[in-house]
Protein backbone atom coordinates (compact mmCIF):
# COMPACT_ATOMS: atom_id res chain seq x y z
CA UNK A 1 -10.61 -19.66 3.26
CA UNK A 2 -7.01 -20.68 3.14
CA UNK A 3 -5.81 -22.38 6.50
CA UNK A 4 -3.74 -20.25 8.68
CA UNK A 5 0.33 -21.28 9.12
CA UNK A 6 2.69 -20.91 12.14
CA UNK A 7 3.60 -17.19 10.24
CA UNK A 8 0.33 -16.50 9.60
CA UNK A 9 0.44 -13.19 11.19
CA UNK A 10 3.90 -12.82 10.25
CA UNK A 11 2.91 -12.10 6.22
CA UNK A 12 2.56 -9.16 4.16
CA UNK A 13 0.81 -8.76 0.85
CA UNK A 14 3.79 -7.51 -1.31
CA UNK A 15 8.02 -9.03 0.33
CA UNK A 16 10.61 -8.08 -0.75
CA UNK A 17 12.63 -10.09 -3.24
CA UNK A 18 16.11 -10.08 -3.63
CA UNK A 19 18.63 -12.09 -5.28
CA UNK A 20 20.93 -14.63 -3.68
CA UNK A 21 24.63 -13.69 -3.15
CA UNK A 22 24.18 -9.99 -4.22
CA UNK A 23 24.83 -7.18 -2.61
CA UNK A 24 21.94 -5.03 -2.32
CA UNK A 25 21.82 -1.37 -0.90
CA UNK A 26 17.95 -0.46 0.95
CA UNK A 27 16.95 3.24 0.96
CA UNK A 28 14.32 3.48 3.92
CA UNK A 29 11.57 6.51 4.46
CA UNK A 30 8.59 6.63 5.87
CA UNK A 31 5.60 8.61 5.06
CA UNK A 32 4.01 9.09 8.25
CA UNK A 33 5.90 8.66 11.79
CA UNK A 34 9.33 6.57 12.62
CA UNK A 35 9.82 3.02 12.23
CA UNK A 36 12.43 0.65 12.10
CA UNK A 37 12.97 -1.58 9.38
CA UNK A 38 14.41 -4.67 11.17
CA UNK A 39 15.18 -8.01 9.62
CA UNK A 40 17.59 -9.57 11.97
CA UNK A 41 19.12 -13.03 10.31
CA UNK A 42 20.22 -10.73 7.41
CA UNK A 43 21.82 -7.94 10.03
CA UNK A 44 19.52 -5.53 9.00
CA UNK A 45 18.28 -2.70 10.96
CA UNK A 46 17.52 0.76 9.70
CA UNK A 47 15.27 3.42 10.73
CA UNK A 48 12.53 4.85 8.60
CA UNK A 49 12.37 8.75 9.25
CA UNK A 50 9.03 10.68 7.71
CA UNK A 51 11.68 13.17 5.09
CA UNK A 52 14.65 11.16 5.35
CA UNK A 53 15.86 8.64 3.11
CA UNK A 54 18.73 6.44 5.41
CA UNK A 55 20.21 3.54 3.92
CA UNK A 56 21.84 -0.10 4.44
CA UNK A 57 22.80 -3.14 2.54
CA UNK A 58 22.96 -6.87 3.01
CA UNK A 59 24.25 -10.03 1.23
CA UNK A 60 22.08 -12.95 1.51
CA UNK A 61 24.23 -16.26 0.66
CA UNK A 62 21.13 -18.45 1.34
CA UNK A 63 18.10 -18.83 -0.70
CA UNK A 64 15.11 -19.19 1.83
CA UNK A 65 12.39 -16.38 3.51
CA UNK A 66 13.40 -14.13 5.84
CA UNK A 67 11.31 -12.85 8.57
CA UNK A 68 11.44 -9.30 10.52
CA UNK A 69 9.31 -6.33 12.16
CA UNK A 70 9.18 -2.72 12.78
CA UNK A 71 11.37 -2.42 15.91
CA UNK A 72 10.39 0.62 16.90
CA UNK A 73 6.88 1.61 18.58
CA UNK A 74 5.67 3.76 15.90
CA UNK A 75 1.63 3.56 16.88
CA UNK A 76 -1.65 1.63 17.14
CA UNK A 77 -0.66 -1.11 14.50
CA UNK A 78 2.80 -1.50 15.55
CA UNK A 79 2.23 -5.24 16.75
CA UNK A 80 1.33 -6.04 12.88
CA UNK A 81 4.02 -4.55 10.64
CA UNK A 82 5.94 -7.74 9.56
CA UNK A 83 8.55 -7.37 7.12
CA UNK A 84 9.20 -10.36 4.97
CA UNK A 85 12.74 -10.78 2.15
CA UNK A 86 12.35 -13.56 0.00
CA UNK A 87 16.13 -14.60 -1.16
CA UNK A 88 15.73 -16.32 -4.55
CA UNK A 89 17.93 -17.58 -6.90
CA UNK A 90 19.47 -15.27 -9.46
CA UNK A 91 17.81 -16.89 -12.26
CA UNK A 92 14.11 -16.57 -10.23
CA UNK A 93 15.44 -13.00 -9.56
CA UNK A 94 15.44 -12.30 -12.91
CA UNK A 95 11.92 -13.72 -13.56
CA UNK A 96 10.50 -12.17 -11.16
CA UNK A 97 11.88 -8.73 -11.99
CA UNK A 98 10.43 -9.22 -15.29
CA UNK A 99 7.02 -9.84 -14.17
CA UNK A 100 7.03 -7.12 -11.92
CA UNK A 101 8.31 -4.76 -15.22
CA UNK A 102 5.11 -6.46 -17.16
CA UNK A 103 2.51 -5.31 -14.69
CA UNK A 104 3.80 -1.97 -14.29
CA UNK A 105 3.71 -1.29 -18.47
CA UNK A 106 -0.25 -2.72 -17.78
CA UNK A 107 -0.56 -0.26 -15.28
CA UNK A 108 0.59 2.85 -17.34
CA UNK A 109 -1.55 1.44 -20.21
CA UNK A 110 -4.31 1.93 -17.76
CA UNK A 111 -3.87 5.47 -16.97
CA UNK A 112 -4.63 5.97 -20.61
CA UNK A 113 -7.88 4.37 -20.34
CA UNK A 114 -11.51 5.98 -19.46
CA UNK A 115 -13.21 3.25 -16.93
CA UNK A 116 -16.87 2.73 -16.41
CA UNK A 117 -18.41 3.47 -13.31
CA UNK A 118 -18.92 -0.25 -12.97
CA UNK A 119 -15.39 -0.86 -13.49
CA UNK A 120 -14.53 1.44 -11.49
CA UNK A 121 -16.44 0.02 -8.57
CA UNK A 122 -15.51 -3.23 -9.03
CA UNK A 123 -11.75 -2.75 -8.90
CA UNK A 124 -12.36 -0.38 -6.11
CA UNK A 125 -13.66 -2.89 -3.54
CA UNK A 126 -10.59 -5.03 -4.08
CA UNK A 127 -8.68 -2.17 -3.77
CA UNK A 128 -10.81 -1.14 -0.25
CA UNK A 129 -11.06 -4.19 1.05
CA UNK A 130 -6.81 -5.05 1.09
CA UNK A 131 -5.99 -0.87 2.17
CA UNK A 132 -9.16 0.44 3.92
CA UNK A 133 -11.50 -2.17 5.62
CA UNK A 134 -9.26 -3.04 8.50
CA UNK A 135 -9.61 0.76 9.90
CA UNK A 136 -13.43 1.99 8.31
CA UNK A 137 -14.81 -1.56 8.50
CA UNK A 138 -15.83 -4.03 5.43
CA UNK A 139 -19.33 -2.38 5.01
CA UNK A 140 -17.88 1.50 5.76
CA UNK A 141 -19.39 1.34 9.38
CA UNK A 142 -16.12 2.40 11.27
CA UNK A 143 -13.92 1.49 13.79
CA UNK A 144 -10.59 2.25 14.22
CA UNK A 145 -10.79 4.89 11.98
CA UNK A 146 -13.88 7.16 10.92
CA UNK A 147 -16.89 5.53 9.14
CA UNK A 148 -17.34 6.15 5.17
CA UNK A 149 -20.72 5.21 5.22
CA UNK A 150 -22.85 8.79 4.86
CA UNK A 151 -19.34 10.58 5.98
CA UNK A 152 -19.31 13.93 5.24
CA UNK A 153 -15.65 13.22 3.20
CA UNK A 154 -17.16 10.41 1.00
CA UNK A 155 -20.26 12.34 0.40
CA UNK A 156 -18.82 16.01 0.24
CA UNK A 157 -16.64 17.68 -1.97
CA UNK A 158 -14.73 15.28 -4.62
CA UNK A 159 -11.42 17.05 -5.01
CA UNK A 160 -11.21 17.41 -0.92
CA UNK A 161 -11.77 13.37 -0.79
CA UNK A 162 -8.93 12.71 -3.74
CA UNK A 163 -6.46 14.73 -1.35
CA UNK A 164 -7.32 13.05 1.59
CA UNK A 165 -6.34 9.88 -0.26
CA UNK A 166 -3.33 11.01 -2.34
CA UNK A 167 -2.10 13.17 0.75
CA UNK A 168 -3.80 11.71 4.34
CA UNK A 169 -4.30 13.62 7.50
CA UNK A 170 -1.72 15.14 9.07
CA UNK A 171 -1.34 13.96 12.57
CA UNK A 172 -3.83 11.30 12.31
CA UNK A 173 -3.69 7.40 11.39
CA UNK A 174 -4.95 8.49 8.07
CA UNK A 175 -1.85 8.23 5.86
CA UNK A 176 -1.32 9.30 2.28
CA UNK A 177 -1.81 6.57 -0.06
CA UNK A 178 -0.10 8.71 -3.42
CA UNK A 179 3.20 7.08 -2.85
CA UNK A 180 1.46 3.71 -1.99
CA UNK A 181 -1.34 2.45 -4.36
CA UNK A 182 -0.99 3.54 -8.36
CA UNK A 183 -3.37 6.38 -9.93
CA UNK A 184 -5.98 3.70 -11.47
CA UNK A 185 -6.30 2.22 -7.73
CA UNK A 186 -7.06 5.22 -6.27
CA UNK A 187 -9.19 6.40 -8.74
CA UNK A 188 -11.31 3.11 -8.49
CA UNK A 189 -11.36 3.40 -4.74
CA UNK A 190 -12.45 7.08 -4.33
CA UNK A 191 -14.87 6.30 -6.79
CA UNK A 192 -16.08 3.35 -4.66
CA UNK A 193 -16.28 5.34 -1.64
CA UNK A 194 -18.65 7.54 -3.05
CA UNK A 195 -20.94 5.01 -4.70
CA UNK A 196 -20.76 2.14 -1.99
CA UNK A 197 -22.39 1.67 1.64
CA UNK A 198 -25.60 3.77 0.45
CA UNK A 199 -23.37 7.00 -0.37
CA UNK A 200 -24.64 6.65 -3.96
CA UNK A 201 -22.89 10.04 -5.29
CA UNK A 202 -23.08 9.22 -8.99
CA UNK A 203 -19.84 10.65 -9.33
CA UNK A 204 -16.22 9.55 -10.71
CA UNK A 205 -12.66 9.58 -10.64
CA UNK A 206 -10.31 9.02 -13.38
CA UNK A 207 -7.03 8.21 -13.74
CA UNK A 208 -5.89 11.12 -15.19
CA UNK A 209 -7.94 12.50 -12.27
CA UNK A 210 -5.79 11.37 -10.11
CA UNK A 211 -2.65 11.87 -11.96
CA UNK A 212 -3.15 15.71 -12.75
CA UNK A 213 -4.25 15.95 -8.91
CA UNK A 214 -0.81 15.10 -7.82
CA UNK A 215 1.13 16.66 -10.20
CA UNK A 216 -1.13 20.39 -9.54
C-alpha cells in the first residue's frame, strides 16, 4: 500500500485543475443537502445549494496545490470532504485538458458497446469499491449505510435498483450517482451488485440501459 503523507486525509480522487494566471469563473450545486465549497488561499468560498447553481471566480498567480473543505456542516461525512485545486502551468493546462477530452471520447465509445457479464463485473468492483464500500462495506455486509448482500434492492426488481442509483433516496445518505459516475460505470456496478456477495441474480445492465433510464 502506498505510505500515507501529512495530507493524507486531505486528498480526493478527482482536483480540480486550473490554469495559472487565468481567471476562472466556478458554478457550484449540490445534489443532495448544502455545502460550502471553501478553498481559502485562493479567496474562495461559495455555497453549494441542492437546485441552485451560485457562482465565483479566482485568479491563481502561483503554480502549486491548493488545499480546502466543505465549511459548512452538511452531515455524517462532513469531517472528510476535502477539496483540492491544482494550479498548473498553462502549457500542463492544456495537456491535461486534452487528456481529460481523450477519455471522455473512450467513454462515449463505450456506451456503444454490449459488455459481458464478466466485464461487467469486473469493472463494477472498481467502480464499488472507490463509490460504495465506505458506506455498504467491501464484502456488501453494511455499515453506515444498508447492506447489499441478500438486500431486498440488489436482489429485487432491476429497474427499481437502476433508479436508486441514477436518482438516490430522498432524505437519506443515499445520493444519486446519475450526475456523478458515467452510464458504463453504473451499468457495471448495478450489475455487480446483483451478481456479487452471494446475490447471484444472473442479470445485467447495459449502457444503453442506463442511458435510456435517465433520459425516460
Amino acid at each position: 500500500t502506498d505510505e500515507k503523507g501529512e495530507h493524507y486525509l486531505l486528498e480526493v480522487d478527482e482536483p480540480v485543475v486550473i490554469p495559472v494566471d487565468t481567471k476562472v469563473r466556478f458554478l457550484v450545486t449540490a445534489n443532495d443537502v448544502i455545502h460550502s465549497w471553501w478553498v481559502p488561499e485562493l479567496a474562495v468560498k461559495r455555497d453549494a445549494i441542492p437546485g441552485f447553481v451560485n457562482e465565483t471566480w479566482t485568479k491563481a498567480e502561483e503554480i502549486g496545490i491548493y488545499r480546502g473543505q466543505c465549511a459548512e456542516l452538511c452531515g455524517k461525512d462532513h469531517g472528510f470532504m476535502p477539496v483540492v485545486v491544482n494550479v498548473v502551468s498553462k502549457e500542463d493546462y492544456a495537456a491535461w485538458l486534452e487528456k481529460k477530452q481523450a477519455e471522455a471520447a473512450e467513454i462515449k465509445a463505450l456506451m456503444a458497446q454490449t459488455f459481458t457479464m464478466d466485464e461487467l463485473v469486473a469493472r463494477g468492483k472498481n467502480v464499488y469499491q472507490g463509490y460504495c464500500a465506505a458506506c455498504h462495506g467491501m464484502n456488501g455486509e453494511g455499515g453506515l449505510g444498508n447492506a447489499i448482500a441478500g438486500s431486498g434492492i440488489a436482489t429485487g426488481d432491476l429497474t427499481k435498483h437502476l433508479d436508486i442509483g441514477v436518482n438516490g433516496v430522498p432524505g437519506t445518505a443515499m445520493q444519486a450517482f446519475g450526475g456523478q459516475m458515467n452510464d458504463v460505470d453504473m451499468a457495471a456496478v448495478i450489475t455487480y451488485q446483483r451478481n456479487a456477495f452471494g446475490n447471484n441474480m444472473g442479470d445485467m445492465v447495459q449502457p444503453i440501459d442506463v442511458f435510456n433510464h435517465k433520459k425516460g
